[in-house]
C-alpha atoms as a PDB file:
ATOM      1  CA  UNK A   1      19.852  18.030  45.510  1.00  0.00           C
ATOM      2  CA  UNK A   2      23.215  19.261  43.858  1.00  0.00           C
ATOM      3  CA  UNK A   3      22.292  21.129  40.610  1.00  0.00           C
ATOM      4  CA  UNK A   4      24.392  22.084  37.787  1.00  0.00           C
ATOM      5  CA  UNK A   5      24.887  25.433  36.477  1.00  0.00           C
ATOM      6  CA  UNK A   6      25.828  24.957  32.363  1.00  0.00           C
ATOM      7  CA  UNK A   7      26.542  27.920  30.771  1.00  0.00           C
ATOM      8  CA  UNK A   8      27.383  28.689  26.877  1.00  0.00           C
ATOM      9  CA  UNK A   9      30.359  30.599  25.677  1.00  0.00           C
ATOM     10  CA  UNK A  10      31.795  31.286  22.442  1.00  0.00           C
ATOM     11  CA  UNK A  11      35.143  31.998  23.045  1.00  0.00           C
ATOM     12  CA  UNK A  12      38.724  31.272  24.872  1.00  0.00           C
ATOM     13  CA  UNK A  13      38.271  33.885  27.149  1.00  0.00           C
ATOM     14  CA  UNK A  14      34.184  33.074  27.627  1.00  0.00           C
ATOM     15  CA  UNK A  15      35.781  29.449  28.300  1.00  0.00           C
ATOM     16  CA  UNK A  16      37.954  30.974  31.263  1.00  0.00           C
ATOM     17  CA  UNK A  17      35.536  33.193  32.828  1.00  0.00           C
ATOM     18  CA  UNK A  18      32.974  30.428  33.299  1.00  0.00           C
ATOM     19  CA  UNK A  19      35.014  28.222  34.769  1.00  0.00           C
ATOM     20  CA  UNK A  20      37.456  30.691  36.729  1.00  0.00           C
ATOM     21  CA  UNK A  21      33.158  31.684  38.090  1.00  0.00           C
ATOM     22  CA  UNK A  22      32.192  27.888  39.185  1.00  0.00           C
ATOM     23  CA  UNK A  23      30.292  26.373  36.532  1.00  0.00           C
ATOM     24  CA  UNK A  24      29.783  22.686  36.311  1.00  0.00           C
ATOM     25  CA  UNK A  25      29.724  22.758  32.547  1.00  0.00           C
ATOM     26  CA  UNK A  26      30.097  24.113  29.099  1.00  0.00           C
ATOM     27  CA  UNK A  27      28.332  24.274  26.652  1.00  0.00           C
ATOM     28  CA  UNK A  28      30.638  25.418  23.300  1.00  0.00           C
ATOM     29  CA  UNK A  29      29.839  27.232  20.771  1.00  0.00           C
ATOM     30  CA  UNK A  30      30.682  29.513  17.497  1.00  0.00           C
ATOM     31  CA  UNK A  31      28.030  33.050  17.556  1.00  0.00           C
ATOM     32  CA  UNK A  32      26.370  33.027  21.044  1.00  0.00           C
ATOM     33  CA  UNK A  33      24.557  36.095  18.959  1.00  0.00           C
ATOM     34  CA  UNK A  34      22.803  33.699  16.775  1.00  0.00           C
ATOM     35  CA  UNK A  35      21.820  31.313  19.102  1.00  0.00           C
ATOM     36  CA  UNK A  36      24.976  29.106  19.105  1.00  0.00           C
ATOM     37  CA  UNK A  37      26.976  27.403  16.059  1.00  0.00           C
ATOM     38  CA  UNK A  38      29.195  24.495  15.976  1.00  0.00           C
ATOM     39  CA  UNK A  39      32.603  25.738  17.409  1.00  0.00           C
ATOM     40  CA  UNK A  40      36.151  26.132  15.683  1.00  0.00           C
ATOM     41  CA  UNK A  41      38.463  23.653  15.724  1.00  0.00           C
ATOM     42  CA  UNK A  42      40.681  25.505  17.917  1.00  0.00           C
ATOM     43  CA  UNK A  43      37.764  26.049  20.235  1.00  0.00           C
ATOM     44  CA  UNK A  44      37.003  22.580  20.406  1.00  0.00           C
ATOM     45  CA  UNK A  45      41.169  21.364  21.163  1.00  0.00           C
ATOM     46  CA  UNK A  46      41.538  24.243  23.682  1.00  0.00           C
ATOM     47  CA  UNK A  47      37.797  23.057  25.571  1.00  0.00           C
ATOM     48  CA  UNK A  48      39.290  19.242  25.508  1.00  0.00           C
ATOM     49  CA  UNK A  49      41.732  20.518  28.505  1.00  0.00           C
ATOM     50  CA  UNK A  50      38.728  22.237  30.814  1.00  0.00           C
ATOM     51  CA  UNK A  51      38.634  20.759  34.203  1.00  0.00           C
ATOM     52  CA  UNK A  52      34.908  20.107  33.432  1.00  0.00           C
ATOM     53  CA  UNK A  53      32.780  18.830  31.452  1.00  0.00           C
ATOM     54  CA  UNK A  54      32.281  20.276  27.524  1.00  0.00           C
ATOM     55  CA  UNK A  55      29.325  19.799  25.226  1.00  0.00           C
ATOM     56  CA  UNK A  56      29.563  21.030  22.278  1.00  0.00           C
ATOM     57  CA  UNK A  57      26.871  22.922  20.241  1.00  0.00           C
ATOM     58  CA  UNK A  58      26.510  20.806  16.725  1.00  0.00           C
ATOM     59  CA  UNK A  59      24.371  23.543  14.445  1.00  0.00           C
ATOM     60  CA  UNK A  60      26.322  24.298  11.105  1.00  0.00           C
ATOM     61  CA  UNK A  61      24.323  27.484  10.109  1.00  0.00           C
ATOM     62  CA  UNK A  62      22.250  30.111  11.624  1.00  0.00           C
ATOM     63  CA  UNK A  63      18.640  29.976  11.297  1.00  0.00           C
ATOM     64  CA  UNK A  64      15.972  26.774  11.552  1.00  0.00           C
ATOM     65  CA  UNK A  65      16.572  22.981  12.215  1.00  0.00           C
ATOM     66  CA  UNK A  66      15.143  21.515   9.193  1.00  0.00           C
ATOM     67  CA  UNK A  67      18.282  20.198   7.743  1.00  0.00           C
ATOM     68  CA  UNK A  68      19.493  19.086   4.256  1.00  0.00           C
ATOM     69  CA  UNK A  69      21.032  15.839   3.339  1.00  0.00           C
ATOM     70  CA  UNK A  70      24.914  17.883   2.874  1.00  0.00           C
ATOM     71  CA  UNK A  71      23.404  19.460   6.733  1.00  0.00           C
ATOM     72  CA  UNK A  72      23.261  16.567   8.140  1.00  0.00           C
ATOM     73  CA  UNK A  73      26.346  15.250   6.525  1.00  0.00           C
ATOM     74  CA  UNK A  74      28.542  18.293   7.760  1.00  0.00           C
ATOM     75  CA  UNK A  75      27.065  17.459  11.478  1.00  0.00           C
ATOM     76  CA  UNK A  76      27.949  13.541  11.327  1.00  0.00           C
ATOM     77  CA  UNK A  77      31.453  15.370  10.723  1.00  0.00           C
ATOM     78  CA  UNK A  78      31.293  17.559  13.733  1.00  0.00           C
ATOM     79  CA  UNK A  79      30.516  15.120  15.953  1.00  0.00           C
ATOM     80  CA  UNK A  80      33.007  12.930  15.148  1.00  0.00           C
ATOM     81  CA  UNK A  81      35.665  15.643  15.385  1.00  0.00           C
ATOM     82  CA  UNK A  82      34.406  16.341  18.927  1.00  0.00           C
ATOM     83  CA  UNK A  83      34.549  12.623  20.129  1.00  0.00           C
ATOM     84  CA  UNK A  84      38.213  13.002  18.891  1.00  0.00           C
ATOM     85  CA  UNK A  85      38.981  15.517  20.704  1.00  0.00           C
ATOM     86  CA  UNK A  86      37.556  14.105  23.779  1.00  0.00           C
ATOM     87  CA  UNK A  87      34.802  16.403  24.723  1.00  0.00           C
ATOM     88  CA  UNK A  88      31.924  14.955  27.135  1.00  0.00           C
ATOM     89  CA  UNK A  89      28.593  15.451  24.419  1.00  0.00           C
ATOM     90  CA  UNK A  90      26.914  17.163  22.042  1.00  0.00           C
ATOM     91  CA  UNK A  91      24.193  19.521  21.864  1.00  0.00           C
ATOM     92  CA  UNK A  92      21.963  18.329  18.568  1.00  0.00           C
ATOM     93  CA  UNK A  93      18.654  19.162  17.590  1.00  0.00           C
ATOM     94  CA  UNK A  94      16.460  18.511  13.901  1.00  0.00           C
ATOM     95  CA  UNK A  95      12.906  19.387  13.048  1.00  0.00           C
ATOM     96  CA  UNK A  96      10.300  18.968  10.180  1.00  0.00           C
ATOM     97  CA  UNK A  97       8.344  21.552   9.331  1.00  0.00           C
ATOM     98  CA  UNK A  98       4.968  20.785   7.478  1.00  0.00           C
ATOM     99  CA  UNK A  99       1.807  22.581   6.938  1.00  0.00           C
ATOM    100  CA  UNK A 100       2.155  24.489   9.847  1.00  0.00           C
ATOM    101  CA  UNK A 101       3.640  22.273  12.222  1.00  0.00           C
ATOM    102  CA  UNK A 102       6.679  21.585  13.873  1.00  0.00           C
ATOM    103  CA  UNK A 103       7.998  18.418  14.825  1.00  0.00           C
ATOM    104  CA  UNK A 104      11.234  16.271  15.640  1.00  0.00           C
ATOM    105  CA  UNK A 105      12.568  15.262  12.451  1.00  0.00           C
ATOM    106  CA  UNK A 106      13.160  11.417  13.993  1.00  0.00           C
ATOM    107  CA  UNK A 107      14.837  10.177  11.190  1.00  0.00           C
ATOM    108  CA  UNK A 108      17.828  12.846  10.982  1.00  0.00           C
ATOM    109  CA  UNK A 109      17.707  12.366  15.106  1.00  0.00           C
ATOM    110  CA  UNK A 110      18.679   8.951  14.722  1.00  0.00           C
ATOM    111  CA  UNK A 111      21.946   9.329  12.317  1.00  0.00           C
ATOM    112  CA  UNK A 112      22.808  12.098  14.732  1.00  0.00           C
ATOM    113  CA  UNK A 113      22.081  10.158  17.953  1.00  0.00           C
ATOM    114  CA  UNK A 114      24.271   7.516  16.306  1.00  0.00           C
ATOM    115  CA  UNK A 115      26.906   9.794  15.519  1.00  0.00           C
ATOM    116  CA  UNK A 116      27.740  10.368  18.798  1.00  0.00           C
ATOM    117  CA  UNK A 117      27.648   6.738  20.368  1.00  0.00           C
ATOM    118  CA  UNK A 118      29.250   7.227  23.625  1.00  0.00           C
ATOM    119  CA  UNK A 119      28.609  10.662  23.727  1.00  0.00           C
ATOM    120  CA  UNK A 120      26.382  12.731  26.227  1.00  0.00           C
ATOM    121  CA  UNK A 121      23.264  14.757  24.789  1.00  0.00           C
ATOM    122  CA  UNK A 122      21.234  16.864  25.267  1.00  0.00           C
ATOM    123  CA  UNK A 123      18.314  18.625  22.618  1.00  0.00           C
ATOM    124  CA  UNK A 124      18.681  22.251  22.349  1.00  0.00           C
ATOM    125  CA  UNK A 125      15.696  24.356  21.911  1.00  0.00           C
ATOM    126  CA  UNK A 126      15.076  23.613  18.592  1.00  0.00           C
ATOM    127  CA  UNK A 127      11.611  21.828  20.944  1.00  0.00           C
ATOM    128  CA  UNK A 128      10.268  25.958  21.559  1.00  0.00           C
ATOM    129  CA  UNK A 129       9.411  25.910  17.944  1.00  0.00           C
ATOM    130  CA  UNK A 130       6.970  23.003  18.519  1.00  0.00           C
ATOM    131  CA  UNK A 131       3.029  23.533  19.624  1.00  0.00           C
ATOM    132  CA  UNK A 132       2.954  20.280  21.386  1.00  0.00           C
ATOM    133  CA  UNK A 133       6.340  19.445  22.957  1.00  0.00           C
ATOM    134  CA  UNK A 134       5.654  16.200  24.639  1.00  0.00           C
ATOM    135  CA  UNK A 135       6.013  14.051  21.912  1.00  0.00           C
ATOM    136  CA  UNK A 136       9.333  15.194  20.758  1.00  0.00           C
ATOM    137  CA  UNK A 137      10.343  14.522  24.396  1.00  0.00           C
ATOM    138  CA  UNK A 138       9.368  11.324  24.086  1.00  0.00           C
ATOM    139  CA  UNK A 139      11.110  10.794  20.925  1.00  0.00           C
ATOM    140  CA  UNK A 140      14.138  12.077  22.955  1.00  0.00           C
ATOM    141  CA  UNK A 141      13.905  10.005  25.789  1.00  0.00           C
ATOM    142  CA  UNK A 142      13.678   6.721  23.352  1.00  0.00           C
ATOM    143  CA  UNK A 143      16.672   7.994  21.992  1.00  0.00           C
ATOM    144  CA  UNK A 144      18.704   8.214  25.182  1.00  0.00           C
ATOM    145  CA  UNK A 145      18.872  11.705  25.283  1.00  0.00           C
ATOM    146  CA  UNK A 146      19.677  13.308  28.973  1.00  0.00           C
ATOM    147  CA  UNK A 147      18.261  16.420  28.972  1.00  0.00           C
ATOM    148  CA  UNK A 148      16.417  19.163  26.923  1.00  0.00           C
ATOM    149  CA  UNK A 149      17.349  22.623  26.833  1.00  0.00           C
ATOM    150  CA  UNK A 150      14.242  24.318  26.937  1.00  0.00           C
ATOM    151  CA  UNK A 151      12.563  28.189  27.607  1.00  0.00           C
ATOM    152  CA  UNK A 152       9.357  26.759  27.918  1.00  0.00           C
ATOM    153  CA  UNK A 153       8.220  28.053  23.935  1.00  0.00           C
ATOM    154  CA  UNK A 154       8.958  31.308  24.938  1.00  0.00           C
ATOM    155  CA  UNK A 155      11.377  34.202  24.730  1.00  0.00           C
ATOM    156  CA  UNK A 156      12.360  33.376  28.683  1.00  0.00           C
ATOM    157  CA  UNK A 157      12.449  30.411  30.610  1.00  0.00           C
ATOM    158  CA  UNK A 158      10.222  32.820  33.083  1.00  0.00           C
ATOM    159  CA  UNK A 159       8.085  33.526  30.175  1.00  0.00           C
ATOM    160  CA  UNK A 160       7.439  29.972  29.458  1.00  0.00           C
ATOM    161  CA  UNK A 161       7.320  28.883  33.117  1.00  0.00           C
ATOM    162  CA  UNK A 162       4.096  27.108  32.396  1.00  0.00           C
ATOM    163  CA  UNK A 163       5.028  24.764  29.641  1.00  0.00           C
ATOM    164  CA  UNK A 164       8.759  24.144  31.281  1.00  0.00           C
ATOM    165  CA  UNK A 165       6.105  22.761  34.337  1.00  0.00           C
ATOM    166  CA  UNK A 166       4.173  20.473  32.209  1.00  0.00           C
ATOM    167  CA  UNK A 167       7.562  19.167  30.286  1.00  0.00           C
ATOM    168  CA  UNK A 168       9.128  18.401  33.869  1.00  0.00           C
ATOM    169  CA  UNK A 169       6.079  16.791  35.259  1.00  0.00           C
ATOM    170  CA  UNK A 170       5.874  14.620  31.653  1.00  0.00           C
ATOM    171  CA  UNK A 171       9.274  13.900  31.807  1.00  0.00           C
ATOM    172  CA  UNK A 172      10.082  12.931  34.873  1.00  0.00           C
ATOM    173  CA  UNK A 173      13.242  10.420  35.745  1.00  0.00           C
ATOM    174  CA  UNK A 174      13.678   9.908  32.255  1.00  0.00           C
ATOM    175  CA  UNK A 175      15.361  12.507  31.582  1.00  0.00           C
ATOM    176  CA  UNK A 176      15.920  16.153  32.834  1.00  0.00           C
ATOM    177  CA  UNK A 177      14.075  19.397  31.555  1.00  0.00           C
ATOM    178  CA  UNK A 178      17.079  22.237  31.887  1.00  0.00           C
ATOM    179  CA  UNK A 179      15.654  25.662  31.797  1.00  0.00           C
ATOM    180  CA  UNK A 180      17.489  28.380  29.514  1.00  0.00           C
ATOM    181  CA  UNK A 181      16.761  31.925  28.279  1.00  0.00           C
ATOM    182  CA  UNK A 182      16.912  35.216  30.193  1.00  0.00           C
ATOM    183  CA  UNK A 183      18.391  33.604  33.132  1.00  0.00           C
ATOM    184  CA  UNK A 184      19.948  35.881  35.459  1.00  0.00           C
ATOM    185  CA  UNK A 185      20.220  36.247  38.939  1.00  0.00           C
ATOM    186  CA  UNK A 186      16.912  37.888  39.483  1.00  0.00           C
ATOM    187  CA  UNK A 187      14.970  35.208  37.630  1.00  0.00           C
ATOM    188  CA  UNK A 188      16.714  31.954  38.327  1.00  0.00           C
ATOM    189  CA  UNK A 189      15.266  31.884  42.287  1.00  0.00           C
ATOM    190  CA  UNK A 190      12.130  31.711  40.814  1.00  0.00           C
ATOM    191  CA  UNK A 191      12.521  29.281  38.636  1.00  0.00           C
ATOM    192  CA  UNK A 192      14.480  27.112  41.381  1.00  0.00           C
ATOM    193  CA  UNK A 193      10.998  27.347  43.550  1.00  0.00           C
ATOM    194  CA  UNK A 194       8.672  26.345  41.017  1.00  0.00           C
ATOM    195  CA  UNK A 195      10.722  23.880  38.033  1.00  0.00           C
ATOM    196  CA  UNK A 196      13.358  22.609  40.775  1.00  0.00           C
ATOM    197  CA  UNK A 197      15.761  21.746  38.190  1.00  0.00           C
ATOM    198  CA  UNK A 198      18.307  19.655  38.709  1.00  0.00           C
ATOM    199  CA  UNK A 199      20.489  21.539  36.008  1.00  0.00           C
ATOM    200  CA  UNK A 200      19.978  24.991  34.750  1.00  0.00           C
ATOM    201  CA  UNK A 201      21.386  26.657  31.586  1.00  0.00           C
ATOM    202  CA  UNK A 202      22.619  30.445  31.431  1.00  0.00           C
ATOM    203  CA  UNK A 203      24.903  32.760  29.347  1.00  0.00           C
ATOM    204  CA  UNK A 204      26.240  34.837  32.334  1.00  0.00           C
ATOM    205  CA  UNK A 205      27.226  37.660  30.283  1.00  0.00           C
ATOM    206  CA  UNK A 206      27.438  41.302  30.612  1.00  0.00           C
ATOM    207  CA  UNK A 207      27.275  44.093  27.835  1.00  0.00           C
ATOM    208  CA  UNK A 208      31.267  43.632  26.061  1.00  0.00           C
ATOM    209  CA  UNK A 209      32.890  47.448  26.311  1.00  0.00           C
ATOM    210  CA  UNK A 210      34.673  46.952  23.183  1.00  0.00           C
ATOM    211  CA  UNK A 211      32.684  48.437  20.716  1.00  0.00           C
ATOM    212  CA  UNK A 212      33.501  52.014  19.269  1.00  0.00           C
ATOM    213  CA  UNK A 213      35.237  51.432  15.798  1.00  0.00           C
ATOM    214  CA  UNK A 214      34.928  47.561  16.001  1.00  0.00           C
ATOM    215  CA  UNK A 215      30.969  47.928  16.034  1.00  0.00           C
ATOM    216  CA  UNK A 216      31.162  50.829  13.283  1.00  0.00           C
ATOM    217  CA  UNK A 217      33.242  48.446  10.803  1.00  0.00           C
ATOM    218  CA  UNK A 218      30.826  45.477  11.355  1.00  0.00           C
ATOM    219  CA  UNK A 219      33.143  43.515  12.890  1.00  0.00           C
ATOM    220  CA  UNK A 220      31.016  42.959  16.403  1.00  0.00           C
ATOM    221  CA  UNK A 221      27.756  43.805  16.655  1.00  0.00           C
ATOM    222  CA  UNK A 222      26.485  46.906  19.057  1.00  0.00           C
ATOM    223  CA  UNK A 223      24.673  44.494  21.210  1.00  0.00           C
ATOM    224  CA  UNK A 224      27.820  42.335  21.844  1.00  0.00           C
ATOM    225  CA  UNK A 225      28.342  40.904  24.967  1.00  0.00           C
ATOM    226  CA  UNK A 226      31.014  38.514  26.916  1.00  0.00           C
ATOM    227  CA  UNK A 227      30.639  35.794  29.335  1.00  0.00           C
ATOM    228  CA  UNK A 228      31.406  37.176  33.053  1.00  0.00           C
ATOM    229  CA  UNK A 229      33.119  35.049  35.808  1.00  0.00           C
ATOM    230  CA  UNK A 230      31.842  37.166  38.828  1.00  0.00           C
ATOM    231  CA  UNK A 231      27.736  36.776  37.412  1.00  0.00           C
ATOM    232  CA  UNK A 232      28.811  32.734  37.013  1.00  0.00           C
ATOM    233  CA  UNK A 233      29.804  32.851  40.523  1.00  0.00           C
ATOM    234  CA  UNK A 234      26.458  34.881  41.697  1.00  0.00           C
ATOM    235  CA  UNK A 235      24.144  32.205  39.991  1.00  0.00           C
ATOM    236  CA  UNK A 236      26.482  29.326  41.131  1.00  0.00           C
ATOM    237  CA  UNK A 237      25.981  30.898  44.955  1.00  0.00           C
ATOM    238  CA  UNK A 238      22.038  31.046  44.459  1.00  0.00           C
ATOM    239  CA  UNK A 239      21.953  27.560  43.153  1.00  0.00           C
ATOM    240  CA  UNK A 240      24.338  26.458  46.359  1.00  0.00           C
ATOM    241  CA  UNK A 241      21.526  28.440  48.487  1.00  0.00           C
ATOM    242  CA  UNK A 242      19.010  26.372  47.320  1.00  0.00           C
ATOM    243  CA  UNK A 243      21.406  22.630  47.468  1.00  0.00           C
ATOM    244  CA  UNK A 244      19.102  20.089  49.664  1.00  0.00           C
ATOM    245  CA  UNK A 245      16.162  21.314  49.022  1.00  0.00           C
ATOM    246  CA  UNK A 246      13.052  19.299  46.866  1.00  0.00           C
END
């Protein structure tokens, strides 16, 4: 089995390093920090000329996924300024939250899923909120989604191992469960011998140097950190260590 290493990055020079490490795809965004935004403009054009696929993160604030009418509005936008520029999907997510509970907002999925006719997609993790995650999959997988993005309703995909089994197993050809969260070289083997996922999601940074004054002014946060071609090119060698097997 050839699997896919995606991994997220927020800038040009996140773009570069993930690709200059081997990955098989991008996923773009604005504020890695806050879980991923929708990406500049600029971001978007200079991700149209990668030599791989781009999705593109389509989240216009920080913060939950129950949207407003003007949310989903500024989203519709997005997309269709990403099918312009030519990238290869989107990354979309929407939830309801009521008494309690947290489910896929189908209604909002639908515009958005329409949005981006042509378009790869894949629902981001938006799912971990919800108790019972099976029938938002199924929601997705009526939609024609290709994959969720997923850490199992935990902080970790390793945390969440458990769930991430029971989505895969419920799942199954329909479309693909793609583990994310705290994945690093010394978790993703495990996670290869238990999930084997045919595409698996990482950040593949390391701690960004350039603090100092920056930090102190508020203009990067302490905890900053920058995508890092030679830990792409470790996880790209573990999932090449594990190509042909189940």
């Amino acid at each position: 089995m050839t699997r896919i290493l995606e991994i997220c990055v927020d800038s040009p020079s996140g773009l570069a390093a993930a690709i200059e490490g081997g990955a098989d795809r991008i996923e773009l965004c604005a504020a890695l920090a806050l879980g991923g935004l929708t990406p500049s403009p600029g971001l978007i054009s200079l991700a149209a000329r990668a030599p791989i696929p781009v999705m593109a993160m389509i989240r216009p604030r920080a913060g939950g996924f129950d949207w407003s009418e003007e949310e989903v509005g500024t989203m519709e936008v997005e997309i269709a300024a990403v099918a312009r520029a030519g990238l290869a999907g989107v990354v979309i997510g929407a939830t309801r939250s009521e008494a309690g509970s947290v489910t896929l907002d189908l209604p909002v999925m639908q515009r958005l899923v329409a949005a981006a006719k042509g378009l790869d997609l894949t629902l981001h993790r938006c799912i971990d909120l919800m108790e019972d995650p099976l029938e938002a999959l199924d929601q997705a997988a009526a939609l024609g989604i290709s994959r969720i993005l997923s850490s199992g309703g935990a902080a970790t995909a390793t945390e969440g191992l458990a769930r991430l089994q029971g989505m895969t197993a419920h799942a199954g050809r329909r479309l693909s469960i793609m583990p994310g969260a705290g994945v690093s070289a010394a978790t993703l083997p495990g996670l290869l011998e238990v999930l084997a996922p045919s595409e698996v999601h990482a950040s593949a940074s390391q701690p960004d140097p350039g603090t100092g004054a920056i930090a102190r002014f508020g203009f990067q946060p302490e905890s900053a950190r920058r995508t890092d071609a030679a830990t792409v090119a470790g996880l790209k060698r573990l999932l090449l260590n594990h190509e042909g097997r189940p």
